[in-house]
PDB file of N, CA and C in Angstrom:
ATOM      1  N   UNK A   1     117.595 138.931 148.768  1.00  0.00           N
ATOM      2  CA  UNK A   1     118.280 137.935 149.575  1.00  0.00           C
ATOM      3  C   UNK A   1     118.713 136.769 148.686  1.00  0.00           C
ATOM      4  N   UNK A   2     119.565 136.244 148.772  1.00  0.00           N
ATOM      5  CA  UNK A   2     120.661 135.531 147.773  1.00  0.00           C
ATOM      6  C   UNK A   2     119.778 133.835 148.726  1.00  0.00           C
ATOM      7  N   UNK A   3     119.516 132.905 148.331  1.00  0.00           N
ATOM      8  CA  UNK A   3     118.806 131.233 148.273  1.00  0.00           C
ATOM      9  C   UNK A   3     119.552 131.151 147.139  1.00  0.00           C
ATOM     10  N   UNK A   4     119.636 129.515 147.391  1.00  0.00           N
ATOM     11  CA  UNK A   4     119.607 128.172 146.256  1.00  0.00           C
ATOM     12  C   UNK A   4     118.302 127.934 145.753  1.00  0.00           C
ATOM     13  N   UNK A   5     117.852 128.203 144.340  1.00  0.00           N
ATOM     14  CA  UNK A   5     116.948 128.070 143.821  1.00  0.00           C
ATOM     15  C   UNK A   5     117.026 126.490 143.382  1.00  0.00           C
ATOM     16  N   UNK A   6     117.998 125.568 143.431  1.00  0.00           N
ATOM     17  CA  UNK A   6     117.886 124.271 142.969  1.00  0.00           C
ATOM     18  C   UNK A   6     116.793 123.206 143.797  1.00  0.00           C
ATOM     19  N   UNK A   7     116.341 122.423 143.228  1.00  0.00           N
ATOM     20  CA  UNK A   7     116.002 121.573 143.786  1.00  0.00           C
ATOM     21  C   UNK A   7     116.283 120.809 144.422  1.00  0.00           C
ATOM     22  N   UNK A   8     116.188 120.786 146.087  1.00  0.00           N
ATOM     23  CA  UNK A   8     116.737 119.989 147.415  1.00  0.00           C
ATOM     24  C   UNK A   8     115.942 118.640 147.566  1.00  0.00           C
ATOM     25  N   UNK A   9     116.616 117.281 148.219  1.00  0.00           N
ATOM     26  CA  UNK A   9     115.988 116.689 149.031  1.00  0.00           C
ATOM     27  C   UNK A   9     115.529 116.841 150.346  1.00  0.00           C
ATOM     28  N   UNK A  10     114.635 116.324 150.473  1.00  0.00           N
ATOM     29  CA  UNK A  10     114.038 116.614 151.845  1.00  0.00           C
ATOM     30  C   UNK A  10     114.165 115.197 152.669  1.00  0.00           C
ATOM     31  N   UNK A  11     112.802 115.039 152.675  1.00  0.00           N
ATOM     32  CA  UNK A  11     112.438 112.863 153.345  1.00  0.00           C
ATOM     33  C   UNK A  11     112.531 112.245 151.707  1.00  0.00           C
ATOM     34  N   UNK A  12     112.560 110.841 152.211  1.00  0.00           N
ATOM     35  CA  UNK A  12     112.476 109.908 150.663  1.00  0.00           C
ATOM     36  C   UNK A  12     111.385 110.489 150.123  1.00  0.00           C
ATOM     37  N   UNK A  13     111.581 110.217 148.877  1.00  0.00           N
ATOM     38  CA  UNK A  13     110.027 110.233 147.619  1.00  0.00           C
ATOM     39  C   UNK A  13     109.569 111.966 148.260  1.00  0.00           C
ATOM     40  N   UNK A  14     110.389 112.730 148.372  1.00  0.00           N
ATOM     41  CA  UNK A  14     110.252 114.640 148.770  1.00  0.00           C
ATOM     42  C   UNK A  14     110.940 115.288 147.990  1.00  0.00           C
ATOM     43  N   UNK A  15     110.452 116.333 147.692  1.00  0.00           N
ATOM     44  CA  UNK A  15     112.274 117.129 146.829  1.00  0.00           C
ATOM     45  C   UNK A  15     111.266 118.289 147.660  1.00  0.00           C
ATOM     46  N   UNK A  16     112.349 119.640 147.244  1.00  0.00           N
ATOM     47  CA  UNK A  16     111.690 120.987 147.491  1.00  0.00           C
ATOM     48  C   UNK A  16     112.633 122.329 146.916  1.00  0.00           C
ATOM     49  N   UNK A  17     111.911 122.854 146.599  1.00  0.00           N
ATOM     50  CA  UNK A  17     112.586 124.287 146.036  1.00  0.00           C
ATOM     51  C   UNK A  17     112.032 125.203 145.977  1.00  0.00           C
ATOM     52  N   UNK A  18     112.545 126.258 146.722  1.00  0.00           N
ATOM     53  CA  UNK A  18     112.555 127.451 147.005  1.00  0.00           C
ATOM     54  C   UNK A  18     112.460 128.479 146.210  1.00  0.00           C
ATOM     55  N   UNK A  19     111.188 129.416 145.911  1.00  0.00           N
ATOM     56  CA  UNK A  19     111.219 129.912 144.852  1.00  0.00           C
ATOM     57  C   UNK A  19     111.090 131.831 144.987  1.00  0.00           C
ATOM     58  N   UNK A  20     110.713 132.213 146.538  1.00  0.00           N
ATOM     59  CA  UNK A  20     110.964 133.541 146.706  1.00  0.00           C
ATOM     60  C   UNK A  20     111.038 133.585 148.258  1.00  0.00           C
ATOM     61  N   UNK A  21     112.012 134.962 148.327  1.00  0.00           N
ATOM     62  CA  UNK A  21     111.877 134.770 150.124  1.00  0.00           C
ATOM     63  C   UNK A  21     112.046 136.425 149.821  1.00  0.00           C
ATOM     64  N   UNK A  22     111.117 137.213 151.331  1.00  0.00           N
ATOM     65  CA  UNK A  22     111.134 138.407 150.931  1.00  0.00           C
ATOM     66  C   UNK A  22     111.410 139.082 152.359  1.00  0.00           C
ATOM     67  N   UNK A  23     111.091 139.726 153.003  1.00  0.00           N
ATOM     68  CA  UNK A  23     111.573 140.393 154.017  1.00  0.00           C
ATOM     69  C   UNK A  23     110.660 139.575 155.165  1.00  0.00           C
ATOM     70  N   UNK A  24     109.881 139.433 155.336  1.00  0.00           N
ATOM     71  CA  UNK A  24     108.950 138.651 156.086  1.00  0.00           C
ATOM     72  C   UNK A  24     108.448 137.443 155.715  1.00  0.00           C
ATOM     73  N   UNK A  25     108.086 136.800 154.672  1.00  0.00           N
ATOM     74  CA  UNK A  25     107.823 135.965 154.314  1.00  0.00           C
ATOM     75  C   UNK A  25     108.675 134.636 152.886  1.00  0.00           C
ATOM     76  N   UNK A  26     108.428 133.835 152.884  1.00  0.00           N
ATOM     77  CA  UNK A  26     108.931 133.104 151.660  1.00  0.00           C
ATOM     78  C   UNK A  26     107.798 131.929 150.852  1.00  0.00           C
ATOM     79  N   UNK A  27     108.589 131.180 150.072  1.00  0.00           N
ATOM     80  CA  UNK A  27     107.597 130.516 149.573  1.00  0.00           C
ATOM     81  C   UNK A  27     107.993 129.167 149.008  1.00  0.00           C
ATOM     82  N   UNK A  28     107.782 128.390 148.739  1.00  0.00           N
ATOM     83  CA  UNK A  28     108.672 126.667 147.625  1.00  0.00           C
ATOM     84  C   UNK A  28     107.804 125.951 147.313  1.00  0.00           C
ATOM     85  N   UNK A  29     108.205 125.124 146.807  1.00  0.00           N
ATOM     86  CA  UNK A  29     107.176 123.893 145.800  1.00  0.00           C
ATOM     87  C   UNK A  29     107.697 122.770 146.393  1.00  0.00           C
ATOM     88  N   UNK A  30     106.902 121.861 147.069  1.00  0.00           N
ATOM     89  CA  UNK A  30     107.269 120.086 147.215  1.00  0.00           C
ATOM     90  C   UNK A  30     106.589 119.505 146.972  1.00  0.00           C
ATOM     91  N   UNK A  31     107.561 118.260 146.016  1.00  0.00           N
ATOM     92  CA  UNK A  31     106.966 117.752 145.160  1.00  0.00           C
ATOM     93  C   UNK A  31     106.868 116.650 145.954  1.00  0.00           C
ATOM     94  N   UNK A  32     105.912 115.261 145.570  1.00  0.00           N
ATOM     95  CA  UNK A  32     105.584 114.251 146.613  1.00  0.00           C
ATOM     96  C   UNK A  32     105.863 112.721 145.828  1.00  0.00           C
ATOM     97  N   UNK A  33     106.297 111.854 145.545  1.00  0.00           N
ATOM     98  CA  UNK A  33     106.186 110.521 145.144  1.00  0.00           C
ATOM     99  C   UNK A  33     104.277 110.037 145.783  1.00  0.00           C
ATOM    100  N   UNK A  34     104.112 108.870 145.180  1.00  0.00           N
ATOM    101  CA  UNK A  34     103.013 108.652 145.901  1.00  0.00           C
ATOM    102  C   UNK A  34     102.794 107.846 146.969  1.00  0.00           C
ATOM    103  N   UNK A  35     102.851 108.222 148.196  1.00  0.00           N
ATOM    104  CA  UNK A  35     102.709 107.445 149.440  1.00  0.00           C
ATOM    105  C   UNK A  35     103.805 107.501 150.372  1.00  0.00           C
ATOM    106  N   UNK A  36     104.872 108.899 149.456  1.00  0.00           N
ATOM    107  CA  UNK A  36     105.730 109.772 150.563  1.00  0.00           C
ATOM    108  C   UNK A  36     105.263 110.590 151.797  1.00  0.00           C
ATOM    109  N   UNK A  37     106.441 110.599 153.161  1.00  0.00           N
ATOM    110  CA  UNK A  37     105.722 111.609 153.822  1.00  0.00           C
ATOM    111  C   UNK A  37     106.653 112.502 154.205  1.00  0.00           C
ATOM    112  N   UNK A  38     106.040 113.649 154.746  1.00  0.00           N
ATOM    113  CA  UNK A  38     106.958 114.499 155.345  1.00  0.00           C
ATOM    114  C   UNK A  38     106.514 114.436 156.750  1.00  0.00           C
ATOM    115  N   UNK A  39     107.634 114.308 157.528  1.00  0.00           N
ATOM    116  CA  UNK A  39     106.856 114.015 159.071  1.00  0.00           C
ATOM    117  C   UNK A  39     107.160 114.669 159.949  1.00  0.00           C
ATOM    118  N   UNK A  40     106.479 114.147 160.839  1.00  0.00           N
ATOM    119  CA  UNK A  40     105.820 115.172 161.872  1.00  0.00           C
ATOM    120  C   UNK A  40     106.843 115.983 162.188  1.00  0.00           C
ATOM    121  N   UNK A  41     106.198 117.448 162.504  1.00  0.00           N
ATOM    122  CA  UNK A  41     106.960 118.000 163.110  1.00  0.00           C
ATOM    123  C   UNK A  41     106.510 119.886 163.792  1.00  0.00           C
ATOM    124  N   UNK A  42     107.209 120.485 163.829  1.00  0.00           N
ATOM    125  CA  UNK A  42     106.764 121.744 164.426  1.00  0.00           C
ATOM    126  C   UNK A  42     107.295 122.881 164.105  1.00  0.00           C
ATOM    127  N   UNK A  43     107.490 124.146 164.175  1.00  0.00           N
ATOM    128  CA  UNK A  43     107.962 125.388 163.898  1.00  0.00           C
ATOM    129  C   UNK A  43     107.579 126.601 164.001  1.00  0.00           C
ATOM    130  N   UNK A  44     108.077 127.438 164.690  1.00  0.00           N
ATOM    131  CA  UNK A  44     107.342 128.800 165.117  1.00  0.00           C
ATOM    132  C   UNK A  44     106.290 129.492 163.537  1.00  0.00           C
ATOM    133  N   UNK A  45     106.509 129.136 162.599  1.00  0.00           N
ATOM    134  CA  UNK A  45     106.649 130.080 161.798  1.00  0.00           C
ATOM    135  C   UNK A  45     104.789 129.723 161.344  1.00  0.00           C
ATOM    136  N   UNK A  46     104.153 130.119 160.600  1.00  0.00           N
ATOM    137  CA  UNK A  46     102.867 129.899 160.014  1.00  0.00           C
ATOM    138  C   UNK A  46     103.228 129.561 158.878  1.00  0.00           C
ATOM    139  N   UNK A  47     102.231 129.013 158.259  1.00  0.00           N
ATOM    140  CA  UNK A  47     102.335 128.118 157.392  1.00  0.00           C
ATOM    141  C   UNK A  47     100.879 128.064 156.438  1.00  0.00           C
ATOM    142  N   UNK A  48     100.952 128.302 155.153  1.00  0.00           N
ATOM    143  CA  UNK A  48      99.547 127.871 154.238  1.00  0.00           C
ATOM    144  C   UNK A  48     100.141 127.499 153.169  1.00  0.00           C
ATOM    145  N   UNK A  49      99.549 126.095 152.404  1.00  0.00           N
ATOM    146  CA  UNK A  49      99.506 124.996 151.958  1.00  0.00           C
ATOM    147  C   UNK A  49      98.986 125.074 150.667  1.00  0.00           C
ATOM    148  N   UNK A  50      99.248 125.162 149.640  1.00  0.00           N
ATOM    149  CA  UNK A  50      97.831 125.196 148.429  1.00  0.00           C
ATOM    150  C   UNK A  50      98.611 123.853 147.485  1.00  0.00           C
ATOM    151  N   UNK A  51      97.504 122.801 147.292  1.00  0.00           N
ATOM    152  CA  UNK A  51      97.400 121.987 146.284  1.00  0.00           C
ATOM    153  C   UNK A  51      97.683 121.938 144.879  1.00  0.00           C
ATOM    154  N   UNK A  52      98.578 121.938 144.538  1.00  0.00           N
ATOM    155  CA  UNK A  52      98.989 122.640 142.830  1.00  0.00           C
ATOM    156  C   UNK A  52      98.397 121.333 142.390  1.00  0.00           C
ATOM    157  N   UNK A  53      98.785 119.859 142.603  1.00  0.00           N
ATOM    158  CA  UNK A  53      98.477 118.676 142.103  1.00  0.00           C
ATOM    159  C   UNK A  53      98.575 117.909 143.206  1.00  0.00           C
ATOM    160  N   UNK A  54      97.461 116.552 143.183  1.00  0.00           N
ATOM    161  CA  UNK A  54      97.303 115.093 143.469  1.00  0.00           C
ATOM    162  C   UNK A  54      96.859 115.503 144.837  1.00  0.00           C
ATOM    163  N   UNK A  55      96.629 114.316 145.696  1.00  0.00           N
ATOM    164  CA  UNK A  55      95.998 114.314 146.853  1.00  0.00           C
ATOM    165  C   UNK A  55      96.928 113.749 147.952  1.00  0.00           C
ATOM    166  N   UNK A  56      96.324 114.689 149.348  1.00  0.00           N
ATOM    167  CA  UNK A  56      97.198 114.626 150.324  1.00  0.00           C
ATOM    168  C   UNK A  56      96.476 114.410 151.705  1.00  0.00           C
ATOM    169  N   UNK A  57      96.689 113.934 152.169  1.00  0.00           N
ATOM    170  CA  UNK A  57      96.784 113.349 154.097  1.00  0.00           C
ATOM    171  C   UNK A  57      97.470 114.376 155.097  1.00  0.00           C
ATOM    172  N   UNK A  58      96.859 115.535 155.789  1.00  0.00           N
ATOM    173  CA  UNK A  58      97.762 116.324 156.264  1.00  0.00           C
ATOM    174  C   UNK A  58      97.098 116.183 158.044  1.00  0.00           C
ATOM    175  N   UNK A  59      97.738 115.656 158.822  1.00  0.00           N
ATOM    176  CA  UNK A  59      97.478 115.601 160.126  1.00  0.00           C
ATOM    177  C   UNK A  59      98.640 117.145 160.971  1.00  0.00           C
ATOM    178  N   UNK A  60      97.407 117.863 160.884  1.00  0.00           N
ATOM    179  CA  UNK A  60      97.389 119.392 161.939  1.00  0.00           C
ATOM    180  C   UNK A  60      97.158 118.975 163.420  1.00  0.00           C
ATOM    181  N   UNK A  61      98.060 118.880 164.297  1.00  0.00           N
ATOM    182  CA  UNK A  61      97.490 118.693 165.841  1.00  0.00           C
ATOM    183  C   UNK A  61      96.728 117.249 166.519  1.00  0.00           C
ATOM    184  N   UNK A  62      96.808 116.495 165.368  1.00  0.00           N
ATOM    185  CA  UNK A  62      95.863 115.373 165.444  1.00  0.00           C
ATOM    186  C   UNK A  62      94.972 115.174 164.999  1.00  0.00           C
ATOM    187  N   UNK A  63      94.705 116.594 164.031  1.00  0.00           N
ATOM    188  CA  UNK A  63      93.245 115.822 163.137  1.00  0.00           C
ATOM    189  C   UNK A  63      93.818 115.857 161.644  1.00  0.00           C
ATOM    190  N   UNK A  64      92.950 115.045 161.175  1.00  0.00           N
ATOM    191  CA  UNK A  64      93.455 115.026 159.724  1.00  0.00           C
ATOM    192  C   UNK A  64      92.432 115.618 158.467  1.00  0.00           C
ATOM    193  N   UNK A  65      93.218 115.714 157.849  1.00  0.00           N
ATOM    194  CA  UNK A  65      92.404 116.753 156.807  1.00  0.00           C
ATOM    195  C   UNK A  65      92.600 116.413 155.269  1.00  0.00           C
ATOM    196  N   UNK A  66      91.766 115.913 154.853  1.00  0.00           N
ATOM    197  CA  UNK A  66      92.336 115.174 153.268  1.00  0.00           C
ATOM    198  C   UNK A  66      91.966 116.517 152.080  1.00  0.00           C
ATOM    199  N   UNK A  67      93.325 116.510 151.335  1.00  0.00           N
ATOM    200  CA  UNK A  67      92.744 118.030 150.745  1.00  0.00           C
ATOM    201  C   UNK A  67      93.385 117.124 148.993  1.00  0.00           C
ATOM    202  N   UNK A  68      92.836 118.057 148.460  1.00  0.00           N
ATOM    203  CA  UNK A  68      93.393 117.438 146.036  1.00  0.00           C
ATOM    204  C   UNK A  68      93.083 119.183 145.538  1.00  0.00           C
ATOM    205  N   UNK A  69      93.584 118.641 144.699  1.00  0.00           N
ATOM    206  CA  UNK A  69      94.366 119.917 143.834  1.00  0.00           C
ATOM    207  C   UNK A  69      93.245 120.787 144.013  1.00  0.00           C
ATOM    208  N   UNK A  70      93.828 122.338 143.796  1.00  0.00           N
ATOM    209  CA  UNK A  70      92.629 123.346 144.616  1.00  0.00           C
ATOM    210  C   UNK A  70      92.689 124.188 146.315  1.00  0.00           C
ATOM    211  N   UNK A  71      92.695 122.671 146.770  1.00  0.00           N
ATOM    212  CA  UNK A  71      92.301 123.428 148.051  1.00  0.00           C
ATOM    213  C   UNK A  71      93.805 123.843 148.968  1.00  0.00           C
ATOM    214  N   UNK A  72      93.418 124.707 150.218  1.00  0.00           N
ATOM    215  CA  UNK A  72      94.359 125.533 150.658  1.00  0.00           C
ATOM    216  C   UNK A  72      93.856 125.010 152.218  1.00  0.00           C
ATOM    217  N   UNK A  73      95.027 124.990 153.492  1.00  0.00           N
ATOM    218  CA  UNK A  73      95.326 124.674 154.181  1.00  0.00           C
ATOM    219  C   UNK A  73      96.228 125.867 155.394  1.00  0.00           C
ATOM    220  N   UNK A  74      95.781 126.264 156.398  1.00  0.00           N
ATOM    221  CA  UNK A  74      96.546 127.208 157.087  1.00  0.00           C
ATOM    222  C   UNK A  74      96.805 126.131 157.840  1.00  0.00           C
ATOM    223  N   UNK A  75      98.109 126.354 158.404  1.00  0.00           N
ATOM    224  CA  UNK A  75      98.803 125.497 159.766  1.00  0.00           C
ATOM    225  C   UNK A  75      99.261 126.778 160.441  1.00  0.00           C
ATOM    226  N   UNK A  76      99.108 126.495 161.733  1.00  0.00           N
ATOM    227  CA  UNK A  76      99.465 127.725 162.496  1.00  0.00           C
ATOM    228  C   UNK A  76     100.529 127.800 163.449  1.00  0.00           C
ATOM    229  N   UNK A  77     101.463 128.501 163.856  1.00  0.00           N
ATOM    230  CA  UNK A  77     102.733 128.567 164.491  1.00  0.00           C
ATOM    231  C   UNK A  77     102.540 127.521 165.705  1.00  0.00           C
ATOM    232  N   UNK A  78     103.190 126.750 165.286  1.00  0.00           N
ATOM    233  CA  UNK A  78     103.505 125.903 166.474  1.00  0.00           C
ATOM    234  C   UNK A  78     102.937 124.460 166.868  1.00  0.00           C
ATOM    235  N   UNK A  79     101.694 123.869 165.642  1.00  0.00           N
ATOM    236  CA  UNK A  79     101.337 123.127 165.716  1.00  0.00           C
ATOM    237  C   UNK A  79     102.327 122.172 165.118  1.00  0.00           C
ATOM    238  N   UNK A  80     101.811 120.685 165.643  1.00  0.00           N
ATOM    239  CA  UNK A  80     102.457 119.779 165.190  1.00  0.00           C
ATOM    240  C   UNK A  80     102.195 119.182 163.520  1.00  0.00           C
ATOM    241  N   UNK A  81     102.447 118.489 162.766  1.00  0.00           N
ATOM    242  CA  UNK A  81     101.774 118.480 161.274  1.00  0.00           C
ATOM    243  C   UNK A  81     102.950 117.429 160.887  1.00  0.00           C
ATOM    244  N   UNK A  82     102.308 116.838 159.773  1.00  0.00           N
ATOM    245  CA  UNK A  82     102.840 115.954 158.412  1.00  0.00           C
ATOM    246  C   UNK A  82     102.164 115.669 157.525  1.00  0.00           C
ATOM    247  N   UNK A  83     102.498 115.368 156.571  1.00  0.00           N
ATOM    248  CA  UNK A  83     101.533 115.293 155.420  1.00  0.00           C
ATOM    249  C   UNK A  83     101.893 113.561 154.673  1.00  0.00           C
ATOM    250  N   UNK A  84     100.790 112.754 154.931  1.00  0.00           N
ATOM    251  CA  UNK A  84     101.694 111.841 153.456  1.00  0.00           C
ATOM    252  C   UNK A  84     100.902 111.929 152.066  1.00  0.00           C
ATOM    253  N   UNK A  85     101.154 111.416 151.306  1.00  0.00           N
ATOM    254  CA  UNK A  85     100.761 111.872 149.327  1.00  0.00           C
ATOM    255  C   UNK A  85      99.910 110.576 149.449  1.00  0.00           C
ATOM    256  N   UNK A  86      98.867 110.898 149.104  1.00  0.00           N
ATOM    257  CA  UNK A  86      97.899 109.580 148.868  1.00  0.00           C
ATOM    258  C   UNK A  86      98.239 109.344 146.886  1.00  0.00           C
ATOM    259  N   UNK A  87      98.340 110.292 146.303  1.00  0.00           N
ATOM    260  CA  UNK A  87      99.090 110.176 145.141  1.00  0.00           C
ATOM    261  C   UNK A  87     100.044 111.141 144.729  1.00  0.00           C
ATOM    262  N   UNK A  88     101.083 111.601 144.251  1.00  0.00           N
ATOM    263  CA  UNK A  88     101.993 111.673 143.738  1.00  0.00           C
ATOM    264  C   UNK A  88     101.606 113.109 143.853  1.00  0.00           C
ATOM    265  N   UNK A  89     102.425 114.069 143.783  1.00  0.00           N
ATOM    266  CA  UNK A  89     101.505 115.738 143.666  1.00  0.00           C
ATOM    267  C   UNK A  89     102.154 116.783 144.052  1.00  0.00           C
ATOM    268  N   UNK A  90     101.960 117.996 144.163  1.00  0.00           N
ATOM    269  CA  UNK A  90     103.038 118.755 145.123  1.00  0.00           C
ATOM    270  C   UNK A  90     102.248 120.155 145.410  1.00  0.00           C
ATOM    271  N   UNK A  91     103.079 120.628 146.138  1.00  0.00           N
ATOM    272  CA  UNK A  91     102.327 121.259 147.254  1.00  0.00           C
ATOM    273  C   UNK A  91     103.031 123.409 146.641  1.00  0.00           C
ATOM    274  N   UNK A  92     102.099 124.422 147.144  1.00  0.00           N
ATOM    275  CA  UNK A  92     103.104 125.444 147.129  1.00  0.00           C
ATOM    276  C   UNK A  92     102.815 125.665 148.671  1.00  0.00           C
ATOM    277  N   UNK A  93     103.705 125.795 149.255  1.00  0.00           N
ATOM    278  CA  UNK A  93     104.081 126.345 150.395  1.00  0.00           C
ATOM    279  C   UNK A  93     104.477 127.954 150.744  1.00  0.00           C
ATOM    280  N   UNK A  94     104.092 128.633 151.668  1.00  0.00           N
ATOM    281  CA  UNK A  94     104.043 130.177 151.976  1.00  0.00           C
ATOM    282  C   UNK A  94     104.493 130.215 153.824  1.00  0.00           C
ATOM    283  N   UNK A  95     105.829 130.721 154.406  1.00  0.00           N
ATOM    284  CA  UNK A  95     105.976 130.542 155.301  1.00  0.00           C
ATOM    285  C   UNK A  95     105.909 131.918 156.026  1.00  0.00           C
ATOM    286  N   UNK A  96     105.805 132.565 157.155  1.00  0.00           N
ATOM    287  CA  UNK A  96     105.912 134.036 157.715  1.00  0.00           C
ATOM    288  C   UNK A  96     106.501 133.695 159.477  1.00  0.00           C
ATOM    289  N   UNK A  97     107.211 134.309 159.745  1.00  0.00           N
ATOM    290  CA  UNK A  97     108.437 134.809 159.253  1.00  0.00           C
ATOM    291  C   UNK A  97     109.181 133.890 157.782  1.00  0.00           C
ATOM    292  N   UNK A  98     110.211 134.182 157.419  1.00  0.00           N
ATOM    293  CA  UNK A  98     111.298 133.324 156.733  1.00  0.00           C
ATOM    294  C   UNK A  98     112.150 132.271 157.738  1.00  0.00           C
ATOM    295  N   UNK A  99     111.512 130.823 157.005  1.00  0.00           N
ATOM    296  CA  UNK A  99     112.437 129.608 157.356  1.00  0.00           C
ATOM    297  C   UNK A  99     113.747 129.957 157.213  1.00  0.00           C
ATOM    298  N   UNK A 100     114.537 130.673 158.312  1.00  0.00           N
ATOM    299  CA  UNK A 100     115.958 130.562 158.367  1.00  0.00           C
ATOM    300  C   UNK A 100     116.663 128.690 158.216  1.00  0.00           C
ATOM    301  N   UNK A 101     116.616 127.861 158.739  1.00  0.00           N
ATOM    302  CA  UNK A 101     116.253 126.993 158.487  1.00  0.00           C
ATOM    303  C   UNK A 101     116.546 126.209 157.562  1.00  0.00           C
ATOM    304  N   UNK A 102     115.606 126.779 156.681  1.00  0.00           N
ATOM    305  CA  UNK A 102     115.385 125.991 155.256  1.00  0.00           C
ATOM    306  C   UNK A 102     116.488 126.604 154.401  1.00  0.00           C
ATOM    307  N   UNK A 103     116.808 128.324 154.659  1.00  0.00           N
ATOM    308  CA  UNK A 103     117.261 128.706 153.623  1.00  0.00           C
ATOM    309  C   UNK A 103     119.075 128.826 153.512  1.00  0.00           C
ATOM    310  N   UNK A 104     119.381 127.867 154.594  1.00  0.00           N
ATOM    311  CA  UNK A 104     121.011 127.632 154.881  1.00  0.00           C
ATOM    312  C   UNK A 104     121.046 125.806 154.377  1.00  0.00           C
ATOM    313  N   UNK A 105     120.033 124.979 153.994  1.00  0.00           N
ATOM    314  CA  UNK A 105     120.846 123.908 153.606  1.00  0.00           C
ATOM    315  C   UNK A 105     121.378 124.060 152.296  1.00  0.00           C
TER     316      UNK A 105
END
């Protein structure tokens, strides 16, 4: 499947890029300024999170969950979520189905 592998903006102090999308699933890197957020929001699709670098603030449904490089994060279809960067860092992201979505800006 043919994506823009470049690096997109997203929210301020966000970038993101897309690095495989496969028949069911895909995947990208966002990177974070420190004390950027990505906000709230929702999407059928599932979602797991892994910490490549720095530390993050991720409110799932209303609770919050402070995760640093290492740890991994499932969000599940349909919950609400945002994340802000307590420092600077970025994230790999794994979506199922494929963010149609994401992969037309």
């Amino acid at each position: 499947m043919e994506f823009n592998k470049e690096w997109q903006p997203a929210e301020p102090g966000v970038r993101r890029r897309i690095v495989t999308v496969g028949r069911q699933m895909m995947s990208m890197i966002v990177e974070f300024e420190a004390g950027a957020e990505g906000y709230v929001h929702s999407h059928p699709h599932e979602q797991t999170t892994y910490v490549i670098r720095g530390e993050f603030a991720f409110t799932i449904d209303g609770t919050v969950h402070q995760v640093r490089e290492g740890d991994t994060l499932y969000i599940p279809s349909d919950a609400k979520h945002g994340v802000t960067a307590v420092t600077a860092g970025a994230l790999f992201d794994t979506f199922t189905p494929i963010r149609e979505d994401l992969l037309k800006r």
